[in-house]
PDB file of N, CA and C in Angstrom:
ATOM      1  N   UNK A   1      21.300 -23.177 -20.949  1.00  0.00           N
ATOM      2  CA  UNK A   1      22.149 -22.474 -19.996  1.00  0.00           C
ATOM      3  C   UNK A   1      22.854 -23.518 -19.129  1.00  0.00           C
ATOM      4  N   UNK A   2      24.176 -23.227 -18.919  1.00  0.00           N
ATOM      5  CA  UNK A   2      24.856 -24.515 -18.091  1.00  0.00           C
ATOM      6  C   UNK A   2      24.410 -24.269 -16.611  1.00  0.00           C
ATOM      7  N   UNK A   3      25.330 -25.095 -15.860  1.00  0.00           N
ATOM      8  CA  UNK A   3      24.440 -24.886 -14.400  1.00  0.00           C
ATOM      9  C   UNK A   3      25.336 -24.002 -13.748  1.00  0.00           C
ATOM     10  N   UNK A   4      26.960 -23.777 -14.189  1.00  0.00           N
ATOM     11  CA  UNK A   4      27.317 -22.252 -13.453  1.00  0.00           C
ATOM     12  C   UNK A   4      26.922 -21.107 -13.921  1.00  0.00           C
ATOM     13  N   UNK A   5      26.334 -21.324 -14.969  1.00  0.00           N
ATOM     14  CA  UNK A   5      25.077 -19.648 -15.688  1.00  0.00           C
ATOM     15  C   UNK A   5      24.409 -19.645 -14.390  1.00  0.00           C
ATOM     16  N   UNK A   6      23.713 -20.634 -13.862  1.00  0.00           N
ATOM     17  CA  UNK A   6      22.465 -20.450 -13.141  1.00  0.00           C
ATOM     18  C   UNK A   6      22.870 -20.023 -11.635  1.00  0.00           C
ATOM     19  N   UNK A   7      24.007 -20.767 -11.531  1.00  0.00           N
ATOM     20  CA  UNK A   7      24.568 -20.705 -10.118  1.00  0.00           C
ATOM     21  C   UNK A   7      25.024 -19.121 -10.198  1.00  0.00           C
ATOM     22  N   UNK A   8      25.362 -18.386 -10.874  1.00  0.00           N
ATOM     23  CA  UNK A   8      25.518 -17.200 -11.105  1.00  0.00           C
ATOM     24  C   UNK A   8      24.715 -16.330 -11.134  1.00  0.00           C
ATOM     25  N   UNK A   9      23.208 -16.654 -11.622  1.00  0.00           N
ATOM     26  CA  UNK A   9      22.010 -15.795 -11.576  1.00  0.00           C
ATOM     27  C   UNK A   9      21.436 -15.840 -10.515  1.00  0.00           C
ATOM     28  N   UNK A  10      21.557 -16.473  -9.457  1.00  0.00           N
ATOM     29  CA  UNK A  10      21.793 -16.095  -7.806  1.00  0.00           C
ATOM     30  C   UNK A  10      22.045 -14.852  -7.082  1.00  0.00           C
ATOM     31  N   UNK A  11      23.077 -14.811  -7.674  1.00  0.00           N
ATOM     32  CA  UNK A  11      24.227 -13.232  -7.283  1.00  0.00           C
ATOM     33  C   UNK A  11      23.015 -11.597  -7.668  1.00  0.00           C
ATOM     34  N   UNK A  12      22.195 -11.978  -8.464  1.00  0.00           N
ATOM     35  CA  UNK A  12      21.459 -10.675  -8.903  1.00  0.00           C
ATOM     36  C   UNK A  12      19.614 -11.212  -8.903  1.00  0.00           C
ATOM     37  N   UNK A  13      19.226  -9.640  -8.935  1.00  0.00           N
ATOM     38  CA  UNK A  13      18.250  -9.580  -8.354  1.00  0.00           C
ATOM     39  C   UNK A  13      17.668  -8.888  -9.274  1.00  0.00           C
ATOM     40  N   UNK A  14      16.163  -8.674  -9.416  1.00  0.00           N
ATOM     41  CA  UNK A  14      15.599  -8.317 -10.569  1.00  0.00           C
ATOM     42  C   UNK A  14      15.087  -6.602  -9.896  1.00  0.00           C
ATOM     43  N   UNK A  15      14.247  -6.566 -10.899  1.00  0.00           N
ATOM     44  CA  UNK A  15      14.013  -4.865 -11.115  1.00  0.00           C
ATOM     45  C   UNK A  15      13.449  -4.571  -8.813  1.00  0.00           C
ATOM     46  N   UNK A  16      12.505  -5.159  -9.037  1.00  0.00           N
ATOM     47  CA  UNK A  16      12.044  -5.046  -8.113  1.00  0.00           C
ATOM     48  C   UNK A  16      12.035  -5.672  -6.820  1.00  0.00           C
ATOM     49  N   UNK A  17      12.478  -6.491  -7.272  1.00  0.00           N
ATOM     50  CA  UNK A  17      13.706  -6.953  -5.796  1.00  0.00           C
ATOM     51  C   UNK A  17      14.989  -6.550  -5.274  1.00  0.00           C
ATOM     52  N   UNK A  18      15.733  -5.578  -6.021  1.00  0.00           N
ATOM     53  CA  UNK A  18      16.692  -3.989  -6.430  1.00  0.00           C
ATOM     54  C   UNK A  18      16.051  -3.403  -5.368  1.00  0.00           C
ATOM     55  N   UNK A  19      14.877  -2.973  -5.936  1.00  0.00           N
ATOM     56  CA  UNK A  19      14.511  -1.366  -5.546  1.00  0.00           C
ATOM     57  C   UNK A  19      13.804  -1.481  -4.027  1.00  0.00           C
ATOM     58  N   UNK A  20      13.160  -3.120  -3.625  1.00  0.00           N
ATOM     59  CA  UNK A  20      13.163  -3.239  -2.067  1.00  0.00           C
ATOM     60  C   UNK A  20      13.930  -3.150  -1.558  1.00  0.00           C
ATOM     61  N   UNK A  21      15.329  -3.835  -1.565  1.00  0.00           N
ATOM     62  CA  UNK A  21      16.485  -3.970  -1.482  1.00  0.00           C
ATOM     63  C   UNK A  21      16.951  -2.541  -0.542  1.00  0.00           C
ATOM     64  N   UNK A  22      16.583  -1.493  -1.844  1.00  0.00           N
ATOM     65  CA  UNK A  22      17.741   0.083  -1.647  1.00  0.00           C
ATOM     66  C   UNK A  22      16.413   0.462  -0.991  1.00  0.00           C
ATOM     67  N   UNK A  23      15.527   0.537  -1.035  1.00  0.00           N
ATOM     68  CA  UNK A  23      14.307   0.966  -0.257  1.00  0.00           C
ATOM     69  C   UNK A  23      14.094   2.123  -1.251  1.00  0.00           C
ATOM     70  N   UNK A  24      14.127   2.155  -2.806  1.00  0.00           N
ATOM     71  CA  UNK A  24      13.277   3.206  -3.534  1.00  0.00           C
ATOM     72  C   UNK A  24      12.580   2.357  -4.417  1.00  0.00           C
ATOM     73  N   UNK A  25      12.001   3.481  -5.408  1.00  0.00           N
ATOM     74  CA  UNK A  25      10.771   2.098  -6.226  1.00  0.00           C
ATOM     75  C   UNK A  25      11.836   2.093  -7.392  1.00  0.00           C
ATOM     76  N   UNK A  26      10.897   0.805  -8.044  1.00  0.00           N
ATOM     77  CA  UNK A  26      11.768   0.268  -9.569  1.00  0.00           C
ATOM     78  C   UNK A  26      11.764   1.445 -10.371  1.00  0.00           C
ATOM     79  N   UNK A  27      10.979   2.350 -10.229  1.00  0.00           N
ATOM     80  CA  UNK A  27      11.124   3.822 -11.378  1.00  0.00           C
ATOM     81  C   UNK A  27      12.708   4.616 -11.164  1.00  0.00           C
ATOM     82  N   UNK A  28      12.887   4.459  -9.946  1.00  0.00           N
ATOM     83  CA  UNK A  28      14.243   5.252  -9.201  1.00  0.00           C
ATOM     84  C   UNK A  28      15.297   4.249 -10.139  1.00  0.00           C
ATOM     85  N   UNK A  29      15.317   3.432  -9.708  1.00  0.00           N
ATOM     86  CA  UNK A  29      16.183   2.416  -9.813  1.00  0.00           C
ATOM     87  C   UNK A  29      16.470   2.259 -11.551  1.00  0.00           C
ATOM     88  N   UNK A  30      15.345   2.518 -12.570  1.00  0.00           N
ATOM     89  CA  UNK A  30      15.617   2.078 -14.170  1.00  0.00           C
ATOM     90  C   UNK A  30      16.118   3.460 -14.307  1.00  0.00           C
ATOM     91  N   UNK A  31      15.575   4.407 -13.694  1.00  0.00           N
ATOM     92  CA  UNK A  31      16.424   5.955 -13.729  1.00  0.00           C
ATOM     93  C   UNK A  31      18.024   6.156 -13.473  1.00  0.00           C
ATOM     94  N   UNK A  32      18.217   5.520 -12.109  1.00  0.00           N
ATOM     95  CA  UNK A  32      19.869   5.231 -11.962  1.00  0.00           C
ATOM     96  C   UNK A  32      20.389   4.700 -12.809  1.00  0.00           C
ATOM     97  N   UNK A  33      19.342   3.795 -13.470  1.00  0.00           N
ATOM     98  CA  UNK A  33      20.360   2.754 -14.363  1.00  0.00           C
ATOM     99  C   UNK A  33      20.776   3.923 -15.765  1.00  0.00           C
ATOM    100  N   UNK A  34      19.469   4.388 -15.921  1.00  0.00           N
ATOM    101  CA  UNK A  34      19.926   4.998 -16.956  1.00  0.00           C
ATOM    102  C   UNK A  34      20.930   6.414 -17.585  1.00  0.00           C
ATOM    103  N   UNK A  35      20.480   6.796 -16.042  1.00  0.00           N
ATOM    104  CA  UNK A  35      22.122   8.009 -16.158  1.00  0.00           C
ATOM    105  C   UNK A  35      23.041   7.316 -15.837  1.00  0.00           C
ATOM    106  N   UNK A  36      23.533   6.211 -15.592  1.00  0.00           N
ATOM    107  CA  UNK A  36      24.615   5.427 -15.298  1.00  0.00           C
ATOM    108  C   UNK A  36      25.173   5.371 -14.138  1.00  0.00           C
ATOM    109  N   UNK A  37      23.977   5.903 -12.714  1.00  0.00           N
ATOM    110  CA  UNK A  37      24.591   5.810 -11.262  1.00  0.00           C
ATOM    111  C   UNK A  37      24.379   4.445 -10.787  1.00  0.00           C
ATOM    112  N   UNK A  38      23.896   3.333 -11.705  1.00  0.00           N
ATOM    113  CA  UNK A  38      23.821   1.611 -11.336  1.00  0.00           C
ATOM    114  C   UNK A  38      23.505   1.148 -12.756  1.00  0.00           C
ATOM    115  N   UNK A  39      24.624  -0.210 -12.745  1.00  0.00           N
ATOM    116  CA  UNK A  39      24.562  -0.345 -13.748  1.00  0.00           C
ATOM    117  C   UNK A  39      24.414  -2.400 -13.912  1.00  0.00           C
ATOM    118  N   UNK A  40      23.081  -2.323 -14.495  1.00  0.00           N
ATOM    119  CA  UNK A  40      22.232  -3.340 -14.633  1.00  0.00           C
ATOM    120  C   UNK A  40      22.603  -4.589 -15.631  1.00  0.00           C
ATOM    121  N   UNK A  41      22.839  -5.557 -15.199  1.00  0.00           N
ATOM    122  CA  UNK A  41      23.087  -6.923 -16.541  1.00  0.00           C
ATOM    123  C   UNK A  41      21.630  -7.128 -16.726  1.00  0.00           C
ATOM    124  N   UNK A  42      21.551  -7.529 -17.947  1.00  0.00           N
ATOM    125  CA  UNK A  42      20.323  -8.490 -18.391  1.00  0.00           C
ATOM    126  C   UNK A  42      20.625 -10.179 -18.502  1.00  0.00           C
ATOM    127  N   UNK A  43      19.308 -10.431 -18.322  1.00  0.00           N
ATOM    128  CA  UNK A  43      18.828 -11.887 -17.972  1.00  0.00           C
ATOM    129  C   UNK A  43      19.336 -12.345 -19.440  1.00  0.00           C
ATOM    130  N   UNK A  44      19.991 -13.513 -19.575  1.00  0.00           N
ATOM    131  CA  UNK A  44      20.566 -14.571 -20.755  1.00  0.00           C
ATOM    132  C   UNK A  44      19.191 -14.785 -21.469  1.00  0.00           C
ATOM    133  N   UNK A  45      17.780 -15.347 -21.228  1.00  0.00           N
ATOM    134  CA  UNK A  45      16.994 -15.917 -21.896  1.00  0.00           C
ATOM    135  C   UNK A  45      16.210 -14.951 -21.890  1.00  0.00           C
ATOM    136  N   UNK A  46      15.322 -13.720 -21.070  1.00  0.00           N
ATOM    137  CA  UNK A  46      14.436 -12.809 -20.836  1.00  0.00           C
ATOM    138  C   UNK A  46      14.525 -11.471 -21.402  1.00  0.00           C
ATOM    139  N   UNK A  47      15.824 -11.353 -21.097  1.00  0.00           N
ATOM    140  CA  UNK A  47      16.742  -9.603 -21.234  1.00  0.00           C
ATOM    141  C   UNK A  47      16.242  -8.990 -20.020  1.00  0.00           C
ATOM    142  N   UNK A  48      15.815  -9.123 -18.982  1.00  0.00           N
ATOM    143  CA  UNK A  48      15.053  -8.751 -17.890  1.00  0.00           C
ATOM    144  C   UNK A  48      16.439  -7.989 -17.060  1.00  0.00           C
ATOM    145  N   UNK A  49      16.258  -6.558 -16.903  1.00  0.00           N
ATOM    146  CA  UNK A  49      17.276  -5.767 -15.998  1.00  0.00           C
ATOM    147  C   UNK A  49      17.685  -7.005 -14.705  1.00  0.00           C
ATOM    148  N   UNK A  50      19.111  -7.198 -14.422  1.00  0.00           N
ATOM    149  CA  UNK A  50      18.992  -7.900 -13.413  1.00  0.00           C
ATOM    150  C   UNK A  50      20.469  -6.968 -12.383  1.00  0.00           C
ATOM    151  N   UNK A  51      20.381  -6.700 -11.364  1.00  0.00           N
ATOM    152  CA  UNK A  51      21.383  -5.817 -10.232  1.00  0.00           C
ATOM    153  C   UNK A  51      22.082  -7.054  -9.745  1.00  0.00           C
ATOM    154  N   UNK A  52      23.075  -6.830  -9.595  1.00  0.00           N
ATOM    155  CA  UNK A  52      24.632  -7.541  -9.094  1.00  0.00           C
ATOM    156  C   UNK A  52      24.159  -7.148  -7.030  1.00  0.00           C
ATOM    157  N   UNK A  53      24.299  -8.200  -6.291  1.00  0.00           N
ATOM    158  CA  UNK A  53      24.018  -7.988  -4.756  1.00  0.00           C
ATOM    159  C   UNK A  53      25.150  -7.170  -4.471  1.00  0.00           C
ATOM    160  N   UNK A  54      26.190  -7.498  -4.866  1.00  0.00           N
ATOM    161  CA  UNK A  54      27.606  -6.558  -4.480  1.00  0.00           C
ATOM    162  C   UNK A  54      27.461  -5.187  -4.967  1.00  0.00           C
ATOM    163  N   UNK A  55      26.863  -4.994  -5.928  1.00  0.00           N
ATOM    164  CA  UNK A  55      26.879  -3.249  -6.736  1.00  0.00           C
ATOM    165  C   UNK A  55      25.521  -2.362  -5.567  1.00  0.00           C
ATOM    166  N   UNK A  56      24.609  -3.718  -5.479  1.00  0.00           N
ATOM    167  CA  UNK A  56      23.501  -2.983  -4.792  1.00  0.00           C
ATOM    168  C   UNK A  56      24.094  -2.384  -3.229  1.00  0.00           C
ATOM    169  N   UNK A  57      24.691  -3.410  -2.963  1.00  0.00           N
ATOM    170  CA  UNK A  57      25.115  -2.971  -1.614  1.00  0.00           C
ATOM    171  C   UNK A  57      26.585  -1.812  -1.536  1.00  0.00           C
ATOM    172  N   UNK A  58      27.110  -1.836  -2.821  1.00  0.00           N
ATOM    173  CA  UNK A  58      27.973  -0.546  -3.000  1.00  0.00           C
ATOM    174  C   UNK A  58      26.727   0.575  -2.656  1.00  0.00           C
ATOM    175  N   UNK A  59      26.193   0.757  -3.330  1.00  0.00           N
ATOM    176  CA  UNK A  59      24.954   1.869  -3.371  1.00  0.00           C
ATOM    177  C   UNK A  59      24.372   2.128  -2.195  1.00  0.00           C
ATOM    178  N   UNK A  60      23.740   1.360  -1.383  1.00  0.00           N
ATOM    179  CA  UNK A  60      23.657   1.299  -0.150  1.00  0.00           C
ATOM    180  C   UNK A  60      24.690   2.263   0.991  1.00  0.00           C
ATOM    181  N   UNK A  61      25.908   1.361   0.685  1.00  0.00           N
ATOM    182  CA  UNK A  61      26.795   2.359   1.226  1.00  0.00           C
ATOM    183  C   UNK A  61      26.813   4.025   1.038  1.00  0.00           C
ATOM    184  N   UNK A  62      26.946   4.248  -0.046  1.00  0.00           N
ATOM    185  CA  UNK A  62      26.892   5.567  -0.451  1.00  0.00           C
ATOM    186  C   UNK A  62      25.764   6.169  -0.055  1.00  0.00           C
ATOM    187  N   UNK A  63      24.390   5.720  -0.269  1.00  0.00           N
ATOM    188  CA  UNK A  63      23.400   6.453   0.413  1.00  0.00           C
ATOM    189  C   UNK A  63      23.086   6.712   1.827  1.00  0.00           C
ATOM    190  N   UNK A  64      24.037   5.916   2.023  1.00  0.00           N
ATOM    191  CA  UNK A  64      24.093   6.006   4.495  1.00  0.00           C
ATOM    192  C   UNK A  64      25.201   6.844   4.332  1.00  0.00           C
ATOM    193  N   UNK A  65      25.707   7.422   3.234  1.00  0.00           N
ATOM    194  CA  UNK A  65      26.736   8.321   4.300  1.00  0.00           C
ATOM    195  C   UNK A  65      26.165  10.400   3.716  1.00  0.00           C
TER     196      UNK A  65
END
């Protein structure tokens, strides 16, 4: 992996560092993912669900209003 891959895997957060994040559990969160109300990259070497900080905090928004 080069080092702007890595500098990029910064930006996202894994299953359960997501779901502290939005304040629901990782079950909520693989559920959103899967009706398509958040939508999850996987890890380059793992495949590990990984959330974008910018998408999480879209979501955020929407749930305060």
């Amino acid at each position: 992996m080069s080092i702007p891959a890595l500098a990029k895997l910064e930006e996202f957060l894994t299953v359960n560092q997501a779901a502290e994040h939005l304040g629901v559990s990782a079950s909520t969160l693989r559920n959103w993912d899967r009706a398509g109300k958040l939508k999850a990259r996987r890890h380059p070497i793992n495949g590990y669900r990984l959330y974008s900080r910018r998408e999480l905090d879209r979501v955020l928004r929407l749930l305060k209003v």
